[in-house]
N, C-alpha and C. Protein backbone atom coordinates (compact mmCIF):
# COMPACT_ATOMS: atom_id res chain seq x y z
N UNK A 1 112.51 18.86 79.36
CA UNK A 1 112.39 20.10 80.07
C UNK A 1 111.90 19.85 81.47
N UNK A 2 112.51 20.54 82.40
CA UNK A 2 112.08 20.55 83.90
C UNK A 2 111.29 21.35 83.69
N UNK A 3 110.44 21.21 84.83
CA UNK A 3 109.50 22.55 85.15
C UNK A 3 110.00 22.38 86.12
N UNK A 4 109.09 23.87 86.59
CA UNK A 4 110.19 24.54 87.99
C UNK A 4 108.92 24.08 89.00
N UNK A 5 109.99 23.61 89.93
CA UNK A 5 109.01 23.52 91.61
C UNK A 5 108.53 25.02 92.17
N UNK A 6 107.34 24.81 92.37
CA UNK A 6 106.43 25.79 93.23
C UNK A 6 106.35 25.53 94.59
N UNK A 7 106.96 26.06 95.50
CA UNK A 7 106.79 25.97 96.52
C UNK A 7 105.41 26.44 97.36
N UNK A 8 104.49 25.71 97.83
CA UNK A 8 103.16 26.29 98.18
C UNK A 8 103.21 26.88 99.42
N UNK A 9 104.13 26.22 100.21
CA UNK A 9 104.42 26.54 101.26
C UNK A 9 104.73 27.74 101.77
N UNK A 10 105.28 28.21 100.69
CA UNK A 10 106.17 29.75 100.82
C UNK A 10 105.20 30.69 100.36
N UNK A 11 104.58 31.82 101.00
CA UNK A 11 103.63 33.22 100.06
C UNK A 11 104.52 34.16 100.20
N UNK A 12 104.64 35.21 99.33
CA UNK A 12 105.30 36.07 98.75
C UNK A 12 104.75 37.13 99.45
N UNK A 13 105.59 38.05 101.00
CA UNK A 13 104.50 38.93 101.64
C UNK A 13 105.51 40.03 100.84
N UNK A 14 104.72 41.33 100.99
CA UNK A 14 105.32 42.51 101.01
C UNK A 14 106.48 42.73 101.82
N UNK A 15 107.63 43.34 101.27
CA UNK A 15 108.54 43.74 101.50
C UNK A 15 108.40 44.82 102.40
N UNK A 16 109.18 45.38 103.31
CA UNK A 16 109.52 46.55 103.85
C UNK A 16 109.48 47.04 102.86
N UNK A 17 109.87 47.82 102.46
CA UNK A 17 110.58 48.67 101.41
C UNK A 17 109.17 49.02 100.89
N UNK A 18 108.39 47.92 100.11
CA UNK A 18 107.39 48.18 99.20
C UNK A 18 105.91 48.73 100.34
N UNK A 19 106.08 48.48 101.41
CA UNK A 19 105.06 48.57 102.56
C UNK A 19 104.82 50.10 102.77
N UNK A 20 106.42 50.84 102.95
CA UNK A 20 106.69 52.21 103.04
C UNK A 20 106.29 53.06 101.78
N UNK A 21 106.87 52.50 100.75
CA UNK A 21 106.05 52.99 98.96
C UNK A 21 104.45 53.49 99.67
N UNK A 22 103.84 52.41 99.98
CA UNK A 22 102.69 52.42 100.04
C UNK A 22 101.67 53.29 100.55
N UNK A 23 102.39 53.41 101.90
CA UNK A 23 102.28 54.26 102.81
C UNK A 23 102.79 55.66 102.02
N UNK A 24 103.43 55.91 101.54
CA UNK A 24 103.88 57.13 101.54
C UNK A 24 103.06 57.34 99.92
N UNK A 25 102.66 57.04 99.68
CA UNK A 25 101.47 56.98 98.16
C UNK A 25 100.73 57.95 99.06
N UNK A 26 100.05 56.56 99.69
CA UNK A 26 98.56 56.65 100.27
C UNK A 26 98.78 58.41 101.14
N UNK A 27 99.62 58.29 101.79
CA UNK A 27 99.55 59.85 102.56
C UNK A 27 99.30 60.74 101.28
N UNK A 28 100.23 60.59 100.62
CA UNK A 28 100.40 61.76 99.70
C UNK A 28 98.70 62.07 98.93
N UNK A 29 98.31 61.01 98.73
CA UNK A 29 97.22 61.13 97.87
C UNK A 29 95.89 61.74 98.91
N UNK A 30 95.70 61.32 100.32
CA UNK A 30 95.30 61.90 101.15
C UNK A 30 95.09 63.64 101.44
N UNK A 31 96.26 64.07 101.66
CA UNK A 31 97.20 65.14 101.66
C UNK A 31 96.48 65.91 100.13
N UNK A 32 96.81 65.29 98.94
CA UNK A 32 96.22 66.07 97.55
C UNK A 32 94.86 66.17 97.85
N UNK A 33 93.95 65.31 98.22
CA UNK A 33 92.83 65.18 98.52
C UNK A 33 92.36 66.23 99.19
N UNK A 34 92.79 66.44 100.43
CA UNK A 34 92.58 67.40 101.43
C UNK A 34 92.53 68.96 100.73
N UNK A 35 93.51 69.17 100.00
CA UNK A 35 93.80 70.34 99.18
C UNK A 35 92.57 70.65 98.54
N UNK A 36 92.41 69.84 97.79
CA UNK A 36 91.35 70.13 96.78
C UNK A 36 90.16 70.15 97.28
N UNK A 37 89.74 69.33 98.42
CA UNK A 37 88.61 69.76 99.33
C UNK A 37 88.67 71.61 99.94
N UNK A 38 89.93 71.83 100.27
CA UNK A 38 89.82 72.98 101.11
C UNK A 38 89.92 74.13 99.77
N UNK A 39 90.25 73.76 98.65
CA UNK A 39 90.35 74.92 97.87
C UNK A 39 88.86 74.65 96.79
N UNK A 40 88.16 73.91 97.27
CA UNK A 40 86.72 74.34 96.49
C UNK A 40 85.62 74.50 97.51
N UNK A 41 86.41 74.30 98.95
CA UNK A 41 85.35 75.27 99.78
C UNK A 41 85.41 76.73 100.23
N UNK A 42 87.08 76.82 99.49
CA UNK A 42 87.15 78.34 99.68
C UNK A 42 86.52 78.85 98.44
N UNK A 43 86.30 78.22 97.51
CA UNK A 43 85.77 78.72 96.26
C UNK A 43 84.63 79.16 96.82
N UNK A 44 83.72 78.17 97.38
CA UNK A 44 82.41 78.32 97.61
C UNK A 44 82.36 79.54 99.16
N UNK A 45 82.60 79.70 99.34
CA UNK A 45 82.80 80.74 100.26
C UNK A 45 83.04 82.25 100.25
N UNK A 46 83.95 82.08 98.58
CA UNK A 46 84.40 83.45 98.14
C UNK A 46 83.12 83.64 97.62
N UNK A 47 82.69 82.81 96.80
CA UNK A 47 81.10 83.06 95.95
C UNK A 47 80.05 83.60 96.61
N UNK A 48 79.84 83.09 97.50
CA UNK A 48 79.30 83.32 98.81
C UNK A 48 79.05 84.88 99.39
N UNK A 49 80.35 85.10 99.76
CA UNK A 49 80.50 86.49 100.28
C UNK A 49 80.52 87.34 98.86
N UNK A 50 80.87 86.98 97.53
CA UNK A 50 80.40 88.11 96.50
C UNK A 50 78.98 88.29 96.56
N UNK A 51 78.11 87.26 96.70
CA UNK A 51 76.89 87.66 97.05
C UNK A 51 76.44 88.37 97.97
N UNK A 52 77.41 88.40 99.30
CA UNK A 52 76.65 88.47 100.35
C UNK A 52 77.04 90.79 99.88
N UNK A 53 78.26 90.78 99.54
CA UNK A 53 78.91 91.87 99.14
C UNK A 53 77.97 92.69 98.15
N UNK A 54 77.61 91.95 96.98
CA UNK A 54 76.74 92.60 96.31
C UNK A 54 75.03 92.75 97.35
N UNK A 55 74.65 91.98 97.51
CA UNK A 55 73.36 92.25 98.53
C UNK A 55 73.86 93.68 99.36
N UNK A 56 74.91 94.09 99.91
CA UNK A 56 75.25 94.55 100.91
C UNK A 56 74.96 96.00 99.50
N UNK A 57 75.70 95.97 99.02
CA UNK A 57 75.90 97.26 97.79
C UNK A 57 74.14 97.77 97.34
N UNK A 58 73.85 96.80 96.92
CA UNK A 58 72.08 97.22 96.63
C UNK A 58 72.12 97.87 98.37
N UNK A 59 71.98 97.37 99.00
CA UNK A 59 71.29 98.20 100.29
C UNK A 59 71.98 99.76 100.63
N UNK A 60 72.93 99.56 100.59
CA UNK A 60 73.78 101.24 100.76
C UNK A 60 73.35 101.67 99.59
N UNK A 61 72.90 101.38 98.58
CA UNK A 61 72.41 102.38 97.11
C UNK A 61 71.22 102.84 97.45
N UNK A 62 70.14 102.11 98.00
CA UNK A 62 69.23 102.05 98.25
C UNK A 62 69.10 102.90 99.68
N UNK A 63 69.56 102.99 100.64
CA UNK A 63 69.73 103.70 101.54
C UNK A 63 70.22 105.48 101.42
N UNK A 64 71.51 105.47 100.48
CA UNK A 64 71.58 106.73 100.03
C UNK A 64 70.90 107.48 99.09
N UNK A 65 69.97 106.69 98.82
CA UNK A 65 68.93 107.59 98.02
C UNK A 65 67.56 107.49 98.47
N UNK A 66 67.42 106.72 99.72
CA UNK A 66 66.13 107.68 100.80
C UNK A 66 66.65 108.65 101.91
N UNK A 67 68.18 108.48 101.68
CA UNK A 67 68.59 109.37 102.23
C UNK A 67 68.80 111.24 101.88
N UNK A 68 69.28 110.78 100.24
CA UNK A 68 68.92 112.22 99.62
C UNK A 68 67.39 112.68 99.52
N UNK A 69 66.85 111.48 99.42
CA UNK A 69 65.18 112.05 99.51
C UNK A 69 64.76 112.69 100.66
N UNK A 70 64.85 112.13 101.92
CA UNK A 70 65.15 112.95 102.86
C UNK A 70 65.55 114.32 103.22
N UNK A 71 66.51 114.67 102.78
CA UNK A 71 66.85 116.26 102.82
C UNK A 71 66.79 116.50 101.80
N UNK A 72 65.93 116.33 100.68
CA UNK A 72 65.48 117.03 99.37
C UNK A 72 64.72 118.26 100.42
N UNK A 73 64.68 118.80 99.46
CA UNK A 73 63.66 120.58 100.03
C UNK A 73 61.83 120.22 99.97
N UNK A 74 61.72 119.54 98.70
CA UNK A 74 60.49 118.39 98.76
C UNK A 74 59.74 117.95 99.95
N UNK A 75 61.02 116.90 100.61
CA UNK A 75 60.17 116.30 101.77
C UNK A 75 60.46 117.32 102.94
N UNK A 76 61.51 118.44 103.14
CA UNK A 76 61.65 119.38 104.18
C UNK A 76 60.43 120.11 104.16
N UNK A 77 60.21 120.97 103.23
CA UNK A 77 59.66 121.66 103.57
C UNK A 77 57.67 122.02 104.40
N UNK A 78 57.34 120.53 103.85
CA UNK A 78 56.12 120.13 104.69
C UNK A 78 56.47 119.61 105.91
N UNK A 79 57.21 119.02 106.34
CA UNK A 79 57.71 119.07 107.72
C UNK A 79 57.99 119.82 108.65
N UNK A 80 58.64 120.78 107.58
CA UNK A 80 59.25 122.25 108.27
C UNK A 80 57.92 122.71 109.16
N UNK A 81 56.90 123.19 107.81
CA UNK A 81 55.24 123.62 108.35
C UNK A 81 54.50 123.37 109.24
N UNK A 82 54.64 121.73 108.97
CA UNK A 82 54.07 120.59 110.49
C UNK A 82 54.58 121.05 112.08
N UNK A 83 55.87 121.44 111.57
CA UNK A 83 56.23 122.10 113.22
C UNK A 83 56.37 122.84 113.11
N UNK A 84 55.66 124.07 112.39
CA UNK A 84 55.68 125.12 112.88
C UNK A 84 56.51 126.40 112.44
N UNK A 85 57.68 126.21 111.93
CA UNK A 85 58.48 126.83 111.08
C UNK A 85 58.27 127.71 110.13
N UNK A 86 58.35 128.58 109.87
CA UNK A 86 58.23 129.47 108.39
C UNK A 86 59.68 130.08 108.04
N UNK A 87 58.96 130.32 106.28
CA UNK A 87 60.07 130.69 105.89
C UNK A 87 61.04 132.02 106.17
N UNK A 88 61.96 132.48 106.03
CA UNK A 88 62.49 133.83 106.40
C UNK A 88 61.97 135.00 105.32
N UNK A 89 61.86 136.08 105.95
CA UNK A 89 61.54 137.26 105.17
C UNK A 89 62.19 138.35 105.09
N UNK A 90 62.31 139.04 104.37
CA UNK A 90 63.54 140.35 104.76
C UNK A 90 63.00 140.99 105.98
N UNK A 91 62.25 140.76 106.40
CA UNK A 91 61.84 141.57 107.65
C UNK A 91 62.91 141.03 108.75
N UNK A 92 62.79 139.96 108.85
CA UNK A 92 63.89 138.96 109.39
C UNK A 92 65.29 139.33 109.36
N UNK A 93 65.98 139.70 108.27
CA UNK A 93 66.77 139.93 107.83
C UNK A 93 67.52 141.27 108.77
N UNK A 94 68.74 140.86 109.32
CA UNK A 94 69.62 141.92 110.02
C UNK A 94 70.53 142.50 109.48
N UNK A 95 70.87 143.79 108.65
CA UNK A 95 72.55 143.78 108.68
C UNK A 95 73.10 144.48 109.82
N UNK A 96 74.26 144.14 109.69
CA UNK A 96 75.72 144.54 110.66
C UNK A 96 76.66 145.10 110.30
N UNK A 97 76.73 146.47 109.73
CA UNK A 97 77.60 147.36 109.07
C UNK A 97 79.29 147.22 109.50
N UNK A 98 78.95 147.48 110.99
CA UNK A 98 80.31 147.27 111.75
C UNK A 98 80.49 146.47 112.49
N UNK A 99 81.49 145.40 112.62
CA UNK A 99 81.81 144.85 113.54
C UNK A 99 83.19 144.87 114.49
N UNK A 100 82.89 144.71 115.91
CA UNK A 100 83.80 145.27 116.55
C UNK A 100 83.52 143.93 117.99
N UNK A 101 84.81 144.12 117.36
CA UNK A 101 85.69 142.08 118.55
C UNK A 101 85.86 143.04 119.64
N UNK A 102 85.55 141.41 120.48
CA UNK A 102 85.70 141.79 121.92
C UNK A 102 87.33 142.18 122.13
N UNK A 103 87.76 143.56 122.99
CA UNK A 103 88.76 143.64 123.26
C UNK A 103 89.38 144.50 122.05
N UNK A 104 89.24 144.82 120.82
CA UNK A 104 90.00 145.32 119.96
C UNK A 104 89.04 146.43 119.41
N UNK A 105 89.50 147.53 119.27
CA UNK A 105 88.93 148.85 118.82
C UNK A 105 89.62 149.36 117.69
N UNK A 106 88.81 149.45 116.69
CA UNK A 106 90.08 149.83 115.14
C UNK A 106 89.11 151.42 114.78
């Protein structure tokens, strides 16, 4: 049996062909990479603003109901007093049997 000559001389480089494979792996896997970075920082971002959304909701709840407290008759009406105000009385009270517009006589 021969054995086969090894040439030492000679190294076996990459091919064109296999160089471009390579390259075009490597992008691609780059490229997937990138994706998945940008779609779990949009995750974290959406999460984010649901919080920031709910925080926002407590405060308008919370706002419209020192707001109804506000013009409750409750907190009016000691205010009213403080400046001065009183309530109406039939004395107060006007009627106006007839009314008659400017310009028109019926």
């Amino acid at each position: 049996m021969r054995k086969k000559i090894i040439d030492r001389g000679k190294k076996k480089r990459f091919s064109l062909r296999t160089s471009i494979i390579l390259v075009v792996l490597f992008a691609t896997a780059l490229c997937f990479l990138r994706v998945k970075i940008e779609n779990t920082r949009t995750g974290y971002e959406i999460s984010r603003n649901k919080d920031i959304e709910n925080q926002l909701m407590k405060e308008g709840q919370i706002l419209n109901y020192e707001l109804s407290k506000l013009k409750s008759p409750e907190f009016l009406e000691p205010v009213a007093k403080q400046m001065g105000f009183r309530f109406v009385t039939s004395k107060d009270i006007v009627f106006i049997e007839d009314v008659v517009l400017a310009g028109r006589e019926e």
